[in-house]
Protein backbone atom coordinates (compact mmCIF):
# COMPACT_ATOMS: atom_id res chain seq x y z
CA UNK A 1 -9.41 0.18 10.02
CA UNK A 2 -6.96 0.52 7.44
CA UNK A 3 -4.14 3.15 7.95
CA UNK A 4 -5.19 6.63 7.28
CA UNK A 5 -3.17 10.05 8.61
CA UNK A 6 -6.46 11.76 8.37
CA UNK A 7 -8.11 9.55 10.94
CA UNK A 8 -4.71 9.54 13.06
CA UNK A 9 -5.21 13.79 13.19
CA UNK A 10 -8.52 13.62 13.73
CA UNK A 11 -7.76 11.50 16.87
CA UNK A 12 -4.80 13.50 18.09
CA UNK A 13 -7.41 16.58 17.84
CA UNK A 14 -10.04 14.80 19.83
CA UNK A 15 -12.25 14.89 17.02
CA UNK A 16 -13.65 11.47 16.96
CA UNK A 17 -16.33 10.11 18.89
CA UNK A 18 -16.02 7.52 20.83
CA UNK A 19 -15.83 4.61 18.33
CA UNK A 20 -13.43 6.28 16.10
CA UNK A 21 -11.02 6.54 19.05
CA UNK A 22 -11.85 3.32 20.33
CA UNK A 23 -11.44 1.97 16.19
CA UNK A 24 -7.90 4.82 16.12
CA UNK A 25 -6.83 2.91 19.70
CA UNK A 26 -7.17 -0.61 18.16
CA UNK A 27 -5.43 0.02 15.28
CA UNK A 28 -2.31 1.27 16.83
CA UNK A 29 -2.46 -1.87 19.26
CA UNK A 30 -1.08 -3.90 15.87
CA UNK A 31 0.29 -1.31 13.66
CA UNK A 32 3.28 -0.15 14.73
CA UNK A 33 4.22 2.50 11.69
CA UNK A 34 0.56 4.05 13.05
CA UNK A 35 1.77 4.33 16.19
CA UNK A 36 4.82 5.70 15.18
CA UNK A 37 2.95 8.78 13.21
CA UNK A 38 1.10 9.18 16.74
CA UNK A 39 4.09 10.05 18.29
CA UNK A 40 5.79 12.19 16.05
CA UNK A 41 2.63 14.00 15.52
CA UNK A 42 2.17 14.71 18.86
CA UNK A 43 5.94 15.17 19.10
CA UNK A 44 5.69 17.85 16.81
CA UNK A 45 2.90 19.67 16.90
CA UNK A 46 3.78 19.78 20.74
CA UNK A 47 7.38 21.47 20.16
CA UNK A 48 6.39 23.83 17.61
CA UNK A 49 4.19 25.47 20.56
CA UNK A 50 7.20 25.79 22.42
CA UNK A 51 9.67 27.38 20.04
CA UNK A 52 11.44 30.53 20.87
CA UNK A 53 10.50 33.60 19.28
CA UNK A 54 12.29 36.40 19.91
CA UNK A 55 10.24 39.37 21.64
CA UNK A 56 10.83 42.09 18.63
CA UNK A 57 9.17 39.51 16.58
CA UNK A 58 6.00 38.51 18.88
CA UNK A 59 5.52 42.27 19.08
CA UNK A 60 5.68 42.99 15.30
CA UNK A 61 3.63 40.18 14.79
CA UNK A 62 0.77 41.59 16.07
């Protein structure tokens, strides 16, 4: 597998089947700027479900 951010996503959502993970999971054994993006993905996408919002503005946005 070459590097691809698509494929990385796609594994992070549980997309893949079971060879693409298993493919995803060998790649980052050897690629370390792959397994990098991994974590700040996850990183990322994991804090933005944590950020503060005020309450006035989770009420107005509804």
């Amino acid at each position: 597998m070459d590097c691809s951010f698509e494929k990385l996503v796609q594994y992070l959502d549980k997309s893949l089947d079971l060879d693409g993970q298993l493919e995803v999971l060998n790649h980052i054994d050897v690629c370390h700027s792959c397994r990098d993006a991994i974590f700040y993905i996850s990183r990322d996408r994991d804090a933005s479900l944590f950020r503060y919002r005020p309450y006035r503005e989770r009420v107005s946005a509804r």
